[in-house]
Protein backbone atom coordinates (compact mmCIF):
# COMPACT_ATOMS: atom_id res chain seq x y z
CA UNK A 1 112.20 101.22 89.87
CA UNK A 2 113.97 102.66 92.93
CA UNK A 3 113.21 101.18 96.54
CA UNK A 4 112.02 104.69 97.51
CA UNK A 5 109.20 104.98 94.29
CA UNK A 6 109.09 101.19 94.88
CA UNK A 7 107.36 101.84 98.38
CA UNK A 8 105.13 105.13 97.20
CA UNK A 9 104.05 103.06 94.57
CA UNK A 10 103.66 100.22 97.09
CA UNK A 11 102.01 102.23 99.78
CA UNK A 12 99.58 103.76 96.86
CA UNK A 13 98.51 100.25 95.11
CA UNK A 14 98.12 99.02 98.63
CA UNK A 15 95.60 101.05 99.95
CA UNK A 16 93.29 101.34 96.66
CA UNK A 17 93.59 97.28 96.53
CA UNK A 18 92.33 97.32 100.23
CA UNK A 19 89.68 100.11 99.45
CA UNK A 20 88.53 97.62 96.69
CA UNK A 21 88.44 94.37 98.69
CA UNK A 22 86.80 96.00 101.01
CA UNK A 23 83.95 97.08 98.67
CA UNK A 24 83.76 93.38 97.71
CA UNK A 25 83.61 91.98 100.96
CA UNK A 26 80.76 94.29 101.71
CA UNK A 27 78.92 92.96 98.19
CA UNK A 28 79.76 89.51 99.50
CA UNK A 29 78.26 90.34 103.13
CA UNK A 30 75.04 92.26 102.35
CA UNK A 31 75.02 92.15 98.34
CA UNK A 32 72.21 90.62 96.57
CA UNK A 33 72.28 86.93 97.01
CA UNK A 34 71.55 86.47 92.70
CA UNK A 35 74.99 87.96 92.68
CA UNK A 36 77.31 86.70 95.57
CA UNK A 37 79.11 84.07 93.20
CA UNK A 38 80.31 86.70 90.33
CA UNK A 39 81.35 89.29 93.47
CA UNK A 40 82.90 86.56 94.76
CA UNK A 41 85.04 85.32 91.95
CA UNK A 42 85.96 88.72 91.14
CA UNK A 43 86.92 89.77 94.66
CA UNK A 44 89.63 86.84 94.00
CA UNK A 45 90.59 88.11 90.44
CA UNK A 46 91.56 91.06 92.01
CA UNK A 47 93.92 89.84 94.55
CA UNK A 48 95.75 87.66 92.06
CA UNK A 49 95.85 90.61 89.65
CA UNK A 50 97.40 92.86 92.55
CA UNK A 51 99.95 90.01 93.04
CA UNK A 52 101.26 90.12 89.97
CA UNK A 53 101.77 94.17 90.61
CA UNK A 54 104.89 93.19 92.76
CA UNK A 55 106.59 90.56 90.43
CA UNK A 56 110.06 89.78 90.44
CA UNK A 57 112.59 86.73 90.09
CA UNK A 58 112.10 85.18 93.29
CA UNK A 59 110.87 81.97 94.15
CA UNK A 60 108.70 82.81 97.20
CA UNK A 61 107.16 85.56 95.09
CA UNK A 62 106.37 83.14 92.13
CA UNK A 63 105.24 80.26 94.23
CA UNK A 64 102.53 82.91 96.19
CA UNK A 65 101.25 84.14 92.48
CA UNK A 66 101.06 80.66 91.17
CA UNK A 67 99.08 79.42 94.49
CA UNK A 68 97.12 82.29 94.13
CA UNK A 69 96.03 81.56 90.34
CA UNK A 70 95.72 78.49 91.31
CA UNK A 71 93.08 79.98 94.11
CA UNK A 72 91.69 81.70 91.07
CA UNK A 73 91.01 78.60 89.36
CA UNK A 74 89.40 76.89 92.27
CA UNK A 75 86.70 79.81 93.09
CA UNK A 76 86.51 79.76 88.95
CA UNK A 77 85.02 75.93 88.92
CA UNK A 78 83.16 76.92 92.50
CA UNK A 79 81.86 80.13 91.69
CA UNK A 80 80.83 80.87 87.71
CA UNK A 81 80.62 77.13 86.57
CA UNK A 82 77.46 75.90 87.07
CA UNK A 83 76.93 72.85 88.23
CA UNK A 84 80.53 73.31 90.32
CA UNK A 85 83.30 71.03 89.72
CA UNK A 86 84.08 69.99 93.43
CA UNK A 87 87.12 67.67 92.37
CA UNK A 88 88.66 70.00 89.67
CA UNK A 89 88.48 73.09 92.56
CA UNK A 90 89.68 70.74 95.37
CA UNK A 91 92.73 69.56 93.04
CA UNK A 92 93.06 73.45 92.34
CA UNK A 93 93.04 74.36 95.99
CA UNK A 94 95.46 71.03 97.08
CA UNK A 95 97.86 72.79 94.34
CA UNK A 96 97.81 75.92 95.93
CA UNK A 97 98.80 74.61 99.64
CA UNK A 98 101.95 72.46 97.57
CA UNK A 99 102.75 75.93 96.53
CA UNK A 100 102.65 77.36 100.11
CA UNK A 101 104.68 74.62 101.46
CA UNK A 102 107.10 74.69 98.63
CA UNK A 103 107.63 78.62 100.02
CA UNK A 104 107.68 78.02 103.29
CA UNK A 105 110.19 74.84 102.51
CA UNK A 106 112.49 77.71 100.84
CA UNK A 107 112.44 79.47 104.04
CA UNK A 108 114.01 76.84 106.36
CA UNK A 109 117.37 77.43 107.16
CA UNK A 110 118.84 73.95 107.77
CA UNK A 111 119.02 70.75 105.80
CA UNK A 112 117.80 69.11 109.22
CA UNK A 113 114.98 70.88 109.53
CA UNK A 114 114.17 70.68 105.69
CA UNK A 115 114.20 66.59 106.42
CA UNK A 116 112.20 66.39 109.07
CA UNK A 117 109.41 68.69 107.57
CA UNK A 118 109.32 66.62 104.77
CA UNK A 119 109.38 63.64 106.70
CA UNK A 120 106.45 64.62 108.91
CA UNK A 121 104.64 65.72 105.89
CA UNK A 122 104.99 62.41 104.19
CA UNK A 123 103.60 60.71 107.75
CA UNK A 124 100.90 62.40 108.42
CA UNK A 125 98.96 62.41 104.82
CA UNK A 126 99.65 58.45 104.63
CA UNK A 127 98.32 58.27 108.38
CA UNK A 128 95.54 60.59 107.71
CA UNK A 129 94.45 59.07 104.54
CA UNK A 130 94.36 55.35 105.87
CA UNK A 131 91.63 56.55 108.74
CA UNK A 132 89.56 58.48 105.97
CA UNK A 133 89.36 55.17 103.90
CA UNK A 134 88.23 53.39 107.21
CA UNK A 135 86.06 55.78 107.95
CA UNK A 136 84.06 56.60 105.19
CA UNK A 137 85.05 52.88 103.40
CA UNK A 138 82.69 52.11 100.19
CA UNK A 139 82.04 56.21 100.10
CA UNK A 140 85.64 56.39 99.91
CA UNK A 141 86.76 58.49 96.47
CA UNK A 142 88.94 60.86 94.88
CA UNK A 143 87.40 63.92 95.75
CA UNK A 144 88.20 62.78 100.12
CA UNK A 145 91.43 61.38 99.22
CA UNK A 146 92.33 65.28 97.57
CA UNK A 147 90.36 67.29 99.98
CA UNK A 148 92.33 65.12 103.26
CA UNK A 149 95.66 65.53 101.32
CA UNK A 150 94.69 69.26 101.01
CA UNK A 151 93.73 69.84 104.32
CA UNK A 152 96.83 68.30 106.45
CA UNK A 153 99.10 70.32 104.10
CA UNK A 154 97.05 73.18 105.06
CA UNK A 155 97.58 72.15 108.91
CA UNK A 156 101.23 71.61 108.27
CA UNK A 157 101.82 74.99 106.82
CA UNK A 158 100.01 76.69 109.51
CA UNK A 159 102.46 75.32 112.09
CA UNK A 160 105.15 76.05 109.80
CA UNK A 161 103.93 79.68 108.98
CA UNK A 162 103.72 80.12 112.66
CA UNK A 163 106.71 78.34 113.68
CA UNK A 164 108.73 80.93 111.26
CA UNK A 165 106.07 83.74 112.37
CA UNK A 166 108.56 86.62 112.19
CA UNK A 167 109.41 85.73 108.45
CA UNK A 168 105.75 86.74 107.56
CA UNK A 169 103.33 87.64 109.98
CA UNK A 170 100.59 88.66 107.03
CA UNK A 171 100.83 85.42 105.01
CA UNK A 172 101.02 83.41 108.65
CA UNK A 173 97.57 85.22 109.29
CA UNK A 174 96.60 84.51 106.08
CA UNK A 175 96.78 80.81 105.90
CA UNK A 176 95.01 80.47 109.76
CA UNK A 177 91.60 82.29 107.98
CA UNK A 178 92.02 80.35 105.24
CA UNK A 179 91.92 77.04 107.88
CA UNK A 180 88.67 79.07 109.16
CA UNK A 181 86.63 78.98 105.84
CA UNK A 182 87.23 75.11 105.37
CA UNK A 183 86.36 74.09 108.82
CA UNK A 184 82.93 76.54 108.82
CA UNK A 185 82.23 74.88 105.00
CA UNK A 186 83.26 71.22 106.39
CA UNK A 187 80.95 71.68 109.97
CA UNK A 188 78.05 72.44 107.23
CA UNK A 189 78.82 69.58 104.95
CA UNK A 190 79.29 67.15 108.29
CA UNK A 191 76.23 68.36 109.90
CA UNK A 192 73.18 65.53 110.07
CA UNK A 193 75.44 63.27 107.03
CA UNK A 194 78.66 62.40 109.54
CA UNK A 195 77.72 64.67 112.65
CA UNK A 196 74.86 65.09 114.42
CA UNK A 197 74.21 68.27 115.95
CA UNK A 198 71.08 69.11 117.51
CA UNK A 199 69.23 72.15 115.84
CA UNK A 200 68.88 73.68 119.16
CA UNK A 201 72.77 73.81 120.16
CA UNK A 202 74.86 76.98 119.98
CA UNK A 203 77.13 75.44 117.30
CA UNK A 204 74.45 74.33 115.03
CA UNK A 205 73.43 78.48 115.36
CA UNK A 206 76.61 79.67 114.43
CA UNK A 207 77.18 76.69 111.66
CA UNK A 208 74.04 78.20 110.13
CA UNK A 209 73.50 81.49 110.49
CA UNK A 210 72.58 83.84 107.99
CA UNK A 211 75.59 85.40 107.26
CA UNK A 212 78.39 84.61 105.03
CA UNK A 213 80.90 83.68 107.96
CA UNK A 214 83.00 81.05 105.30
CA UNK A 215 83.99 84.02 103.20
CA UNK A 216 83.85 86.15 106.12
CA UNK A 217 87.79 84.60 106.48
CA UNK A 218 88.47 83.64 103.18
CA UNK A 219 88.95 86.94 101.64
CA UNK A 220 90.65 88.64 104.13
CA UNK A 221 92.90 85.82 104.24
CA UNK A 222 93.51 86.02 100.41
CA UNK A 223 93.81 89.59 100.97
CA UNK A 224 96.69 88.86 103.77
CA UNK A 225 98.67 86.45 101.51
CA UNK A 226 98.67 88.63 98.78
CA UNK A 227 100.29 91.90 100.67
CA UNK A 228 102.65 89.74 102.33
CA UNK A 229 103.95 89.73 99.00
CA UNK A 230 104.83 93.77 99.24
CA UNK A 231 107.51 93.29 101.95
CA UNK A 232 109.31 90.92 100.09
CA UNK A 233 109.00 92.40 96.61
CA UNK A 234 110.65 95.37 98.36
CA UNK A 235 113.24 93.51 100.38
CA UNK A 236 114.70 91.91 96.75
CA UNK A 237 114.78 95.13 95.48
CA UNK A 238 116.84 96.66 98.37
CA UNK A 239 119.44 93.74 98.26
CA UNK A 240 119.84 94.30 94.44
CA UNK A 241 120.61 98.11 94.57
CA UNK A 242 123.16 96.98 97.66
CA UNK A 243 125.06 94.82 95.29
C-alpha cells in the first residue's frame, strides 16, 4: 500500500474505530450495570484489533500491539472470568508497562541516557518495594510486590513519555489516563483498609461517586495508545518508498 491510500485508509479506519469506542464508552457510562463487564472487555478487543490494522516490522509498533494484548488479557481475567484473577491481570498489566518502556527505551537517542534510565529504573522498584514490605509486612505478597513493580514502571514511563513528548504526544496522553484509572481504583481499595477518609470529605465524594470515573480514563487512554500507532505505521512506510 502507497503512503497516500495508506493515510485514506488511515483517516477512514480512524474515525469508524473512534465512532465505535465512543459507542462503548457511552455503554460503559450509562449502559446497564448486568452488562458493563462484557462492554467493557469488548471496548478493549476492539482497540487491540484496530492495532493490528497498522502492522508492520517495527519494533515500537510490535511492542504497542503486544502491550496492548497483553491489556487484553488483563481486562480478560478482570472482566469475563468470574471470580477475577487479580494476580494473573496484575502480571498481565506489569507486562504491558515492560512493553511500554521497552518502546520508549528504543526511542532514546544516546547510550548515556539509555544507562541512566535503566539505572533509575532498577533504583526505584528495589527502593519502592523495600517500603511496601515495611509497610504492609505479614500482608506482604505477590500480588503488592507485582502491582508496586507495575506501578513505578508506569510512573517512569510517564516521565519518559513526557520527557520525549514531541515523539508521541497521543501515546504520552495515553499512558497519564492510564496513571488516572489506577490511582481512582487504588483511592477505593485504600479507603477505610490503609486510609481513612471521612465520608463527609470532598475526596471521599469523588472516590465514590456513581459514575464510572476509573474507566472514564482508561479507555480513552487505550484509545490514545492505540492511534499513536497510525503516525508511525505511516512514517515507516514513507521512509521505505524513499529508499
Amino acid at each position: 500500500m502507497d503512503n497516500s491510500r495508506l493515510k485514506k485508509f488511515s483517516v477512514i479506519a480512524t474515525t469508524i474505530f473512534l465512532c465505535v469506542e465512543l459507542v462503548f464508552f457511552a455503554l460503559i457510562m450509562f449502559g446497564p450495570g448486568n452488562l458493563t463487564g462484557i462492554f467493557e472487555f469488548s471496548s478493549i478487543a476492539i482497540v487491540f484489533c484496530f492495532s493490528l490494522l497498522f502492522f508492520a516490522k517495527v519494533p515500537i509498533i510490535i511492542l504497542t500491539e503486544v502491550a496492548l494484548f497483553f491489556t487484553m488479557t488483563a481486562d480478560f481475567f478482570l472482566e469475563i472470568v468470574t471470580p477475577m484473577m487479580q494476580a494473573v491481570a496484575m502480571t498481565s498489566f506489569l507486562l504491558v508497562q515492560l512493553c511500554y518502556f521497552a518502546r520508549l527505551f528504543i526511542e532514546l537517542k544516546t547510550k548515556k541516557w539509555r544507562i541512566i534510565n535503566l539505572s533509575i529504573r532498577a533504583v526505584a522498584i528495589l527502593i519502592a518495594t523495600l517500603i511496601t514490605i515495611l509497610v504492609l509486612k505479614d500482608h506482604f505478597d505477590y500480588l503488592s510486590c507485582v502491582s508496586i513493580v507495575y506501578f513505578v514502571n508506569l510512573l517512569l514511563n510517564i516521565a519518559l513519555a513526557f520527557a520525549e513528548f514531541k515523539v508521541s504526544p497521543l501515546f504520552a496522553f495515553g499512558l497519564l489516563l492510564f496513571l488516572g484509572c489506577d490511582v481512582f481504583i487504588g483511592l477505593q481499595a485504600a479507603a477505610g483498609v490503609y486510609l481513612d477518609i471521612p465520608t463527609t470529605s470532598l475526596l471521599y465524594q469523588i472516590i465514590f461517586m456513581p459514575f464510572n470515573i476509573a474507566w472514564f480514563c482508561y479507555l480513552p487512554s487505550q484509545v490514545l495508545i492505540a492511534t499513536s500507532l497510525v503516525k508511525i505505521k505511516c512514517k515507516s512506510t514513507t521512509v521505505l518508498i524513499e529508499n
